[in-house]
PDB file of N, CA and C in Angstrom:
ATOM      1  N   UNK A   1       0.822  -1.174   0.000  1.00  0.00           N
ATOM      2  CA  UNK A   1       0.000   0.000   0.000  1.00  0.00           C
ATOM      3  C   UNK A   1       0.884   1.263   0.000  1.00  0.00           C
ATOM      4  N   UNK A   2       1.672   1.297   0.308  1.00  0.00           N
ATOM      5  CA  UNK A   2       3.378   2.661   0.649  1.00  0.00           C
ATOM      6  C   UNK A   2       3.716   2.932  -0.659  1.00  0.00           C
ATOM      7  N   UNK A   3       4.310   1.993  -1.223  1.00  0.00           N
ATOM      8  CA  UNK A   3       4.526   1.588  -2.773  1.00  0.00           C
ATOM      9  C   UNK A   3       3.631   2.387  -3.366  1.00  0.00           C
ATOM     10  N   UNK A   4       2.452   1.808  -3.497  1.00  0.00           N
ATOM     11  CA  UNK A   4       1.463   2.230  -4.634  1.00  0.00           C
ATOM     12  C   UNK A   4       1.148   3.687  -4.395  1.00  0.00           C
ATOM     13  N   UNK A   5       1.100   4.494  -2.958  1.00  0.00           N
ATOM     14  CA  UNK A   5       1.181   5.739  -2.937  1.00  0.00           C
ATOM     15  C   UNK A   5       2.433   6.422  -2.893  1.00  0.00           C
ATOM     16  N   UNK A   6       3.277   5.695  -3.141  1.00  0.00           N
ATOM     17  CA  UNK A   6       4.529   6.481  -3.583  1.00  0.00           C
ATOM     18  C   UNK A   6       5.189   6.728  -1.632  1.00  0.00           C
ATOM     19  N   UNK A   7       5.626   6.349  -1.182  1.00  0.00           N
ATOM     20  CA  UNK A   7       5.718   6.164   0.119  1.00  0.00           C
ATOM     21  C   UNK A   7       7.213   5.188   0.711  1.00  0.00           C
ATOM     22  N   UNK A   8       7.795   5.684   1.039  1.00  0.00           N
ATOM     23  CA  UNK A   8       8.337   4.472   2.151  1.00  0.00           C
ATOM     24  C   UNK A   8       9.249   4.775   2.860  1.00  0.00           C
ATOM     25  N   UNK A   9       9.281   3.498   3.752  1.00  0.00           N
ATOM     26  CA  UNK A   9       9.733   3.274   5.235  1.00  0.00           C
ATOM     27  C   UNK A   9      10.473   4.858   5.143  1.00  0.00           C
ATOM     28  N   UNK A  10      11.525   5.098   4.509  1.00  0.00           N
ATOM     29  CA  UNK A  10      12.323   6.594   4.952  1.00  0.00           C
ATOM     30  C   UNK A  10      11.307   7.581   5.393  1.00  0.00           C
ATOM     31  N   UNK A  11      10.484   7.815   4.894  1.00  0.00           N
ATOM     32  CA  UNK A  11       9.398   8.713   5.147  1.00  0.00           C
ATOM     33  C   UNK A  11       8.523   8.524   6.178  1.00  0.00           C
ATOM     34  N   UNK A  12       8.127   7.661   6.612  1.00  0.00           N
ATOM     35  CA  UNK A  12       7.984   6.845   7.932  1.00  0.00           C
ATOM     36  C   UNK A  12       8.718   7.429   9.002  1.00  0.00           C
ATOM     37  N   UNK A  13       9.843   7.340   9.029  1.00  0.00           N
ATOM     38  CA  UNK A  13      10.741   7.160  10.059  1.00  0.00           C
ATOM     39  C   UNK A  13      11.136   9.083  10.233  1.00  0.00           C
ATOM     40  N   UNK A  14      11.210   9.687   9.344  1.00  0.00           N
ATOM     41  CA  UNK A  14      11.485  11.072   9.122  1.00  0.00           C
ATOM     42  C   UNK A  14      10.161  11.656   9.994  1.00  0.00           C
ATOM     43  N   UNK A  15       9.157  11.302   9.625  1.00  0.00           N
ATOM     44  CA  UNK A  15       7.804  11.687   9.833  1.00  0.00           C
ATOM     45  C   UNK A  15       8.377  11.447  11.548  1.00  0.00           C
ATOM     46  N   UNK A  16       8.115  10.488  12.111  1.00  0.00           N
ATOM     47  CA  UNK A  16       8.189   9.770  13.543  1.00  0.00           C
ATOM     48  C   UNK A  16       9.296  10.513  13.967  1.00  0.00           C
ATOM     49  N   UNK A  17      10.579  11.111  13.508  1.00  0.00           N
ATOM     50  CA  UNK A  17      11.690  11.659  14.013  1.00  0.00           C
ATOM     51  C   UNK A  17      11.073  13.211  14.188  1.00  0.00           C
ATOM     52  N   UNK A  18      10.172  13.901  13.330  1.00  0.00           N
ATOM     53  CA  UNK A  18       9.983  15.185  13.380  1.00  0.00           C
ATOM     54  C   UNK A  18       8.369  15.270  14.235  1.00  0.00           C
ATOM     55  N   UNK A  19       8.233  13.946  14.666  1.00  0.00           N
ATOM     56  CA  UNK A  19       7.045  14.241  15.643  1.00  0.00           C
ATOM     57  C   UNK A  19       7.404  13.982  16.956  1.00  0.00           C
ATOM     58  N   UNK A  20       8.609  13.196  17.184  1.00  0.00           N
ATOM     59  CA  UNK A  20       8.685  13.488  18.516  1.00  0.00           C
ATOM     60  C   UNK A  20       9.708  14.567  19.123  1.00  0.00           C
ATOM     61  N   UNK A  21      10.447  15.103  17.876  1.00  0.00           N
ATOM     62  CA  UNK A  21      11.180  16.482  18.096  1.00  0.00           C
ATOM     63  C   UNK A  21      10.588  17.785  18.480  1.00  0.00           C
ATOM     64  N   UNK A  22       8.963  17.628  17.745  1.00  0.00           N
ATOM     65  CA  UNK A  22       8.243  19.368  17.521  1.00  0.00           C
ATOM     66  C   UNK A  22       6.974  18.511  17.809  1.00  0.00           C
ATOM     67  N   UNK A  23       6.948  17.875  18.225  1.00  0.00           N
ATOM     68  CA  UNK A  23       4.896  17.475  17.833  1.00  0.00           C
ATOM     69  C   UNK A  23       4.500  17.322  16.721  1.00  0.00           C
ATOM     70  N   UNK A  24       3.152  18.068  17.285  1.00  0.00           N
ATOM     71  CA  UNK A  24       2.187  18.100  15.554  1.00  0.00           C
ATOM     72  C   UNK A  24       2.801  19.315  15.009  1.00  0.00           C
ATOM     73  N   UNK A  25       3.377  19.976  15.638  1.00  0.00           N
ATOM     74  CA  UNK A  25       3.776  21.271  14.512  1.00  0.00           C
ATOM     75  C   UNK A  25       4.694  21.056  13.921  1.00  0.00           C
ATOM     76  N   UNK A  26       5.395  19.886  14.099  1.00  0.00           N
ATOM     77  CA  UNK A  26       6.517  19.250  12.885  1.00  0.00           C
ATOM     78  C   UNK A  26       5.882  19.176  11.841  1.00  0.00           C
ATOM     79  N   UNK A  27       4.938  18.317  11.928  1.00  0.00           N
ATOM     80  CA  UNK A  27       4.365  17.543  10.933  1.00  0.00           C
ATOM     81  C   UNK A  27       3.775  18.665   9.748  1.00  0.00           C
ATOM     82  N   UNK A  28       3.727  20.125  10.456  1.00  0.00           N
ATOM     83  CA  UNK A  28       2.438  20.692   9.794  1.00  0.00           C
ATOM     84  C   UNK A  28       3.484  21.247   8.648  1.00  0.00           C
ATOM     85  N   UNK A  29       2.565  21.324   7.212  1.00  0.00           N
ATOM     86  CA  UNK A  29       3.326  22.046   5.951  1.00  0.00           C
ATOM     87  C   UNK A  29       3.996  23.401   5.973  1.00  0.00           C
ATOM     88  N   UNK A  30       4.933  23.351   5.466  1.00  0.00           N
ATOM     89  CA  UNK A  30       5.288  24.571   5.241  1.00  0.00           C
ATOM     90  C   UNK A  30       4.985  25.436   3.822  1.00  0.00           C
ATOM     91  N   UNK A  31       4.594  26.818   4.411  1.00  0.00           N
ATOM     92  CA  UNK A  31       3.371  27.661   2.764  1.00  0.00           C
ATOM     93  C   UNK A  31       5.121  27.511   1.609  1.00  0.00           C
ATOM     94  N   UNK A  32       4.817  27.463   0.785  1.00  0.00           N
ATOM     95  CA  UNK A  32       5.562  27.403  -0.314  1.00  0.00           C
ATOM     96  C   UNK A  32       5.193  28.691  -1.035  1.00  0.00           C
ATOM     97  N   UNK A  33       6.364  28.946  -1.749  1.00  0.00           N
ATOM     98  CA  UNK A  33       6.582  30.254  -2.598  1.00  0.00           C
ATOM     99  C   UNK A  33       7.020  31.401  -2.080  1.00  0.00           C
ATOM    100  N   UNK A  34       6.956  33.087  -2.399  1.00  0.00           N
ATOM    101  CA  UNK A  34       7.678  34.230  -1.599  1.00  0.00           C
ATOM    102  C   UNK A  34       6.392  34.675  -0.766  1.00  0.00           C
ATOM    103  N   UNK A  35       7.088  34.995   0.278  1.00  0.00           N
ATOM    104  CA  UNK A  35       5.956  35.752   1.269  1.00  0.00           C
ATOM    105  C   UNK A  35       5.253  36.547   0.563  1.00  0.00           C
ATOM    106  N   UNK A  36       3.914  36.656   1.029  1.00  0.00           N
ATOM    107  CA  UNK A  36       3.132  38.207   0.902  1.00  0.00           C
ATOM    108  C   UNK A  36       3.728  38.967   0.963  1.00  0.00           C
ATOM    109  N   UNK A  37       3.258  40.328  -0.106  1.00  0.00           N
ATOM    110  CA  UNK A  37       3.931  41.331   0.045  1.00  0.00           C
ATOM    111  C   UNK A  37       3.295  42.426   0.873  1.00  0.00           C
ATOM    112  N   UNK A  38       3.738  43.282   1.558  1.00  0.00           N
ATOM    113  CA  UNK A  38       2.797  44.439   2.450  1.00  0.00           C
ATOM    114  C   UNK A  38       3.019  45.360   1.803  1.00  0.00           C
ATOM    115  N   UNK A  39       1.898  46.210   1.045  1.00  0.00           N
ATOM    116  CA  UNK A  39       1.495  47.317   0.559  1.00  0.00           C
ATOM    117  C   UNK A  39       1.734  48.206   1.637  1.00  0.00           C
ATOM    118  N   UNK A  40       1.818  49.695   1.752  1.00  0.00           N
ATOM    119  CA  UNK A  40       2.123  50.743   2.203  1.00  0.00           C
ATOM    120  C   UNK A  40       0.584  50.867   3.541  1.00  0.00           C
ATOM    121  N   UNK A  41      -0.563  49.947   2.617  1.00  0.00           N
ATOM    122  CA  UNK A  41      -1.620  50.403   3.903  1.00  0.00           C
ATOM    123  C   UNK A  41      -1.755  49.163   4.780  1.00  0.00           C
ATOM    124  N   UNK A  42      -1.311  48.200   4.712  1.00  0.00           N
ATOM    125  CA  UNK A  42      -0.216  47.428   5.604  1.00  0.00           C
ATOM    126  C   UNK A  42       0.568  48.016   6.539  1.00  0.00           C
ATOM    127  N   UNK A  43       1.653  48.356   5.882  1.00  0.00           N
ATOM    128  CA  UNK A  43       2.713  48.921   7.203  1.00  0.00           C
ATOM    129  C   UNK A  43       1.715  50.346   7.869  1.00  0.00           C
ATOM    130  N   UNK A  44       1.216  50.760   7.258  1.00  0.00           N
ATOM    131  CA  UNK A  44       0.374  51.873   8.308  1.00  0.00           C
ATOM    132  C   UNK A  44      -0.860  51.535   9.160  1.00  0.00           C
ATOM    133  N   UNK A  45      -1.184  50.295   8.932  1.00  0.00           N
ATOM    134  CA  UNK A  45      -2.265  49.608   9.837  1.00  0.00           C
ATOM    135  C   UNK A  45      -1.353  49.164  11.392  1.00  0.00           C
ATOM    136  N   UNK A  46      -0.413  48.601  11.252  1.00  0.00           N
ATOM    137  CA  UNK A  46       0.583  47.483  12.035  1.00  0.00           C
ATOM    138  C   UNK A  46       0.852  49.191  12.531  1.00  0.00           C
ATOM    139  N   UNK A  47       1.604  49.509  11.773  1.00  0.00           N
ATOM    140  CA  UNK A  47       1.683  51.094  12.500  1.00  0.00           C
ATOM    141  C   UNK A  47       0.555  52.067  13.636  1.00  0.00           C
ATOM    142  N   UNK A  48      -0.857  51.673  13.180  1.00  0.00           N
ATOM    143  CA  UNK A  48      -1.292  52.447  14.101  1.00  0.00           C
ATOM    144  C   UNK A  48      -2.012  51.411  15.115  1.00  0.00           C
ATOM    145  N   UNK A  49      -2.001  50.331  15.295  1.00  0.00           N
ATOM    146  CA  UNK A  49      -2.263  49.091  15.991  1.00  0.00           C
ATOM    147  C   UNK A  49      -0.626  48.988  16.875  1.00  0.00           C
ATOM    148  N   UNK A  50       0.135  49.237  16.725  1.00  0.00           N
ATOM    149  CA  UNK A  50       1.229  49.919  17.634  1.00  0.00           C
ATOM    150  C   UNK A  50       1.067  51.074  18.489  1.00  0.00           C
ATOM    151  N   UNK A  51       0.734  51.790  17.708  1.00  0.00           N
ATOM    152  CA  UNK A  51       0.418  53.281  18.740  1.00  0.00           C
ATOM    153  C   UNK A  51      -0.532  53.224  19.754  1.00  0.00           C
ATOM    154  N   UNK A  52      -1.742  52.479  18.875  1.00  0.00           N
ATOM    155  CA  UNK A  52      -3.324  52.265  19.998  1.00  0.00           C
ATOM    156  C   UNK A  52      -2.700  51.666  21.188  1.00  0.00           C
ATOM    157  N   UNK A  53      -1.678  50.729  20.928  1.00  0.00           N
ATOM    158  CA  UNK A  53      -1.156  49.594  22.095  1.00  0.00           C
ATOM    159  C   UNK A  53      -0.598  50.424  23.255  1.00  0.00           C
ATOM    160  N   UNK A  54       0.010  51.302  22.422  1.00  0.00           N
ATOM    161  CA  UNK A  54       1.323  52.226  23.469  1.00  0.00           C
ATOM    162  C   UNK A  54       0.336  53.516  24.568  1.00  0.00           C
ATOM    163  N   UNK A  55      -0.744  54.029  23.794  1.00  0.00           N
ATOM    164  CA  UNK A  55      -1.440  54.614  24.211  1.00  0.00           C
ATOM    165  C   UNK A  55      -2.477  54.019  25.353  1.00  0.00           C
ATOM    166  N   UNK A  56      -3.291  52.858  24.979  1.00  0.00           N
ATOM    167  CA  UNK A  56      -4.077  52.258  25.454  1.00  0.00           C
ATOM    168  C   UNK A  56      -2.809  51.794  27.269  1.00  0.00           C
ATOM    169  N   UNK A  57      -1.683  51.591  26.895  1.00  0.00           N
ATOM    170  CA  UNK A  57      -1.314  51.084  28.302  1.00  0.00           C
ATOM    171  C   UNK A  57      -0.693  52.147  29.131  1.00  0.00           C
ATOM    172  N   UNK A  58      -0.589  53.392  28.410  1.00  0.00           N
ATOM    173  CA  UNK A  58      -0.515  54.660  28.703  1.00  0.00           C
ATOM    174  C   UNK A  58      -1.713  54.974  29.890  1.00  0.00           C
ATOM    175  N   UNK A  59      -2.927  55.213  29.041  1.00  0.00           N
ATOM    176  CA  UNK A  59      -4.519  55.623  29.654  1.00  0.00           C
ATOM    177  C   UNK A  59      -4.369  54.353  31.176  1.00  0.00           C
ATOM    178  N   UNK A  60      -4.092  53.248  30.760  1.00  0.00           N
ATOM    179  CA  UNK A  60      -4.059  52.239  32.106  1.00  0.00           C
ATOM    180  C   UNK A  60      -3.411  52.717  33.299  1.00  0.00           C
ATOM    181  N   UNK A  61      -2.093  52.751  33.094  1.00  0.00           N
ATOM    182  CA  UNK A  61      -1.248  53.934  34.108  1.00  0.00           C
ATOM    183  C   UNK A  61      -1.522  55.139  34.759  1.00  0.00           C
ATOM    184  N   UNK A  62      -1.952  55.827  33.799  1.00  0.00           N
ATOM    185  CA  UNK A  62      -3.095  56.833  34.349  1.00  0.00           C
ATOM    186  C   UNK A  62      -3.988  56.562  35.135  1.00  0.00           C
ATOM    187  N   UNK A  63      -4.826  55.903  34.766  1.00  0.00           N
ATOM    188  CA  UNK A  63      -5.732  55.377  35.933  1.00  0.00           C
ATOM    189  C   UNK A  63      -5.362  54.515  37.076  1.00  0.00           C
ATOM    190  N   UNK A  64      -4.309  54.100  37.121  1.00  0.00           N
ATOM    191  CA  UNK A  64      -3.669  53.435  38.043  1.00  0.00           C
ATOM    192  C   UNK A  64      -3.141  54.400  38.966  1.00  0.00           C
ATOM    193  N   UNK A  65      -2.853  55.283  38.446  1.00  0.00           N
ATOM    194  CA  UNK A  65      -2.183  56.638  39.339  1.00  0.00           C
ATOM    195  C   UNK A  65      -3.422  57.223  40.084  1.00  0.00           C
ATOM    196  N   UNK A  66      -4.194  57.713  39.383  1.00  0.00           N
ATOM    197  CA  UNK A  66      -5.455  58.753  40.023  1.00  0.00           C
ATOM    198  C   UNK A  66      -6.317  57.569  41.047  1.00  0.00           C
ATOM    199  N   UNK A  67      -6.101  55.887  40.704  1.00  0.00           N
ATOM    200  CA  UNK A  67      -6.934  55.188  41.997  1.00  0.00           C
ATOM    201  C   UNK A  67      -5.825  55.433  42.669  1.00  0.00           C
ATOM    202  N   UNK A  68      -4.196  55.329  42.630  1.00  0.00           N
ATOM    203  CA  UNK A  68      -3.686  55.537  44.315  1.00  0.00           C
ATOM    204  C   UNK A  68      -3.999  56.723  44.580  1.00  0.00           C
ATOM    205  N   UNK A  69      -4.017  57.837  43.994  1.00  0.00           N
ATOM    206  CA  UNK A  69      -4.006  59.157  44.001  1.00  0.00           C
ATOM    207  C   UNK A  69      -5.236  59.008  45.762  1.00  0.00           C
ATOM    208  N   UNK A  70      -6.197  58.724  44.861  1.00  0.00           N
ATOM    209  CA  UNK A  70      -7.567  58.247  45.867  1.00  0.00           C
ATOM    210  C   UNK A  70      -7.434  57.911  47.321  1.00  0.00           C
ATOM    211  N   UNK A  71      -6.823  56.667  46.992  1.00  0.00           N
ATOM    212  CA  UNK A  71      -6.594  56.240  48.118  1.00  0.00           C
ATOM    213  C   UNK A  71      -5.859  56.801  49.147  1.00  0.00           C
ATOM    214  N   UNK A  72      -4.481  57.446  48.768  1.00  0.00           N
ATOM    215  CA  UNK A  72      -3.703  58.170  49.444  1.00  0.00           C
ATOM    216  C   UNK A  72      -4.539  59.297  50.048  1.00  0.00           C
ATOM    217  N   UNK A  73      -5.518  59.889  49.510  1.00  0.00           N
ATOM    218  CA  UNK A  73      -6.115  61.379  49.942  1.00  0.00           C
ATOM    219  C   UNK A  73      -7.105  60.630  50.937  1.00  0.00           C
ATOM    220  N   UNK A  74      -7.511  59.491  50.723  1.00  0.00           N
ATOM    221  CA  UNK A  74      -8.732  58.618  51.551  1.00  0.00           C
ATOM    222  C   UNK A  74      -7.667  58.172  53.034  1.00  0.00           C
ATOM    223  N   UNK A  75      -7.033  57.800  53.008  1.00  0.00           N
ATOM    224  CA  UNK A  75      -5.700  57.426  53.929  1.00  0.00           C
ATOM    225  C   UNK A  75      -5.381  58.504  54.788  1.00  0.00           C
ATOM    226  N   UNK A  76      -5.201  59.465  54.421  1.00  0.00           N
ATOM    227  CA  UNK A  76      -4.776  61.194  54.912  1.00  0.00           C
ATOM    228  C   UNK A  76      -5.828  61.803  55.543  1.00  0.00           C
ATOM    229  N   UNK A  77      -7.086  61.572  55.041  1.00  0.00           N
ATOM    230  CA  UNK A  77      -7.918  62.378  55.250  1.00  0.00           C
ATOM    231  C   UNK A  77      -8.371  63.594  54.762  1.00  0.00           C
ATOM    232  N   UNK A  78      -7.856  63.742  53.202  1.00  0.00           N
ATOM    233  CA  UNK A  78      -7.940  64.791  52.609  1.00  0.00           C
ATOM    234  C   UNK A  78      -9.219  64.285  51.347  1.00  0.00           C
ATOM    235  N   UNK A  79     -10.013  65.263  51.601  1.00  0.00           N
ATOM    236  CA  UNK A  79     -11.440  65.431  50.485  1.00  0.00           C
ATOM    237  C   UNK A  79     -10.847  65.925  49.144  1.00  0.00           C
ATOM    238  N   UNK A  80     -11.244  65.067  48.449  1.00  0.00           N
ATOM    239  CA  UNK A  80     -10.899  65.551  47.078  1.00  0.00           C
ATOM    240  C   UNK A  80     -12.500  66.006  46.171  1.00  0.00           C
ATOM    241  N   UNK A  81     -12.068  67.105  45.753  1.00  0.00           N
ATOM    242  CA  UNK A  81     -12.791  67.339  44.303  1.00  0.00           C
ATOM    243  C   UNK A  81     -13.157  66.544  43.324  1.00  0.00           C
ATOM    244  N   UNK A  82     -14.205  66.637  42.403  1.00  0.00           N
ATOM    245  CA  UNK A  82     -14.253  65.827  41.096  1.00  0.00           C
ATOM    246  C   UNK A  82     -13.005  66.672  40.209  1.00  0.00           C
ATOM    247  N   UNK A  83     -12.223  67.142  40.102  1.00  0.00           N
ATOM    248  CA  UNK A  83     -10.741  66.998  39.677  1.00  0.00           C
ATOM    249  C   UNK A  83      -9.660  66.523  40.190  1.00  0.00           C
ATOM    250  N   UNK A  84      -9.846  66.930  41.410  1.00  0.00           N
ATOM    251  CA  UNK A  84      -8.650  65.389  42.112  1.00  0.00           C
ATOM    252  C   UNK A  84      -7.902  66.331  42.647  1.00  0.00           C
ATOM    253  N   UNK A  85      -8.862  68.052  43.032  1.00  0.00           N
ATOM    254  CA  UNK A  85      -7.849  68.639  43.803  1.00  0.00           C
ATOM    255  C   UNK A  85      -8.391  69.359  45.228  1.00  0.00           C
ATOM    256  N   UNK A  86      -7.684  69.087  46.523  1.00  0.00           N
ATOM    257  CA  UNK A  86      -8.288  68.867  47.664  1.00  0.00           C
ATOM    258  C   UNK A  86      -9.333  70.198  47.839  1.00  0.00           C
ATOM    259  N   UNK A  87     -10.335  69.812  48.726  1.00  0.00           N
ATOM    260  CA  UNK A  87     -11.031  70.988  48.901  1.00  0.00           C
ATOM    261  C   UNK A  87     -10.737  71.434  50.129  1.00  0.00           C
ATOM    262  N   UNK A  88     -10.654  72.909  49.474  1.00  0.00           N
ATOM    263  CA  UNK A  88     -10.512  74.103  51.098  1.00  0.00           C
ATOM    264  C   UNK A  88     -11.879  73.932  52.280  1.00  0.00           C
TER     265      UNK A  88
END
């Protein structure tokens, strides 16, 4: 049956050597031919899906600051404003 599909034992044994080296991701094909190419609105997508990232963990920090901010004035005993600045 190996034979008739064009098959044997070497291929077998290659197969069994690259599955217990990597797993199944040995086994899996590799894409053939030249990579995709990225057009210009490509690199400016990846580009602003970078920035959102840098920003977005930016805004996090921020808010990480103004809850200690909180707490510290809650701790002290100091009343804060809806701006976050103590009241006289």
């Amino acid at each position: 049956m190996l034979r008739r599909e064009g098959l044997y034992s070497s291929h077998l044994t290659a197969w069994r050597k690259q599955l217990d080296l990597n797993g199944m991701t040995g086994l899996a094909g590799k894409k053939r031919g030249p990579p995709p190419k990225r057009d210009d609105r490509d690199k400016r997508i990846t580009e602003l899906e970078r920035e959102t990232q840098r920003w977005r963990a930016r805004a996090e920090r921020a808010e990480a600051l103004v809850d200690i901010q909180k707490k510290v004035s809650l701790l002290l005993g100091v009343e804060l404003d809806e701006n976050g600045k103590p009241r006289s």
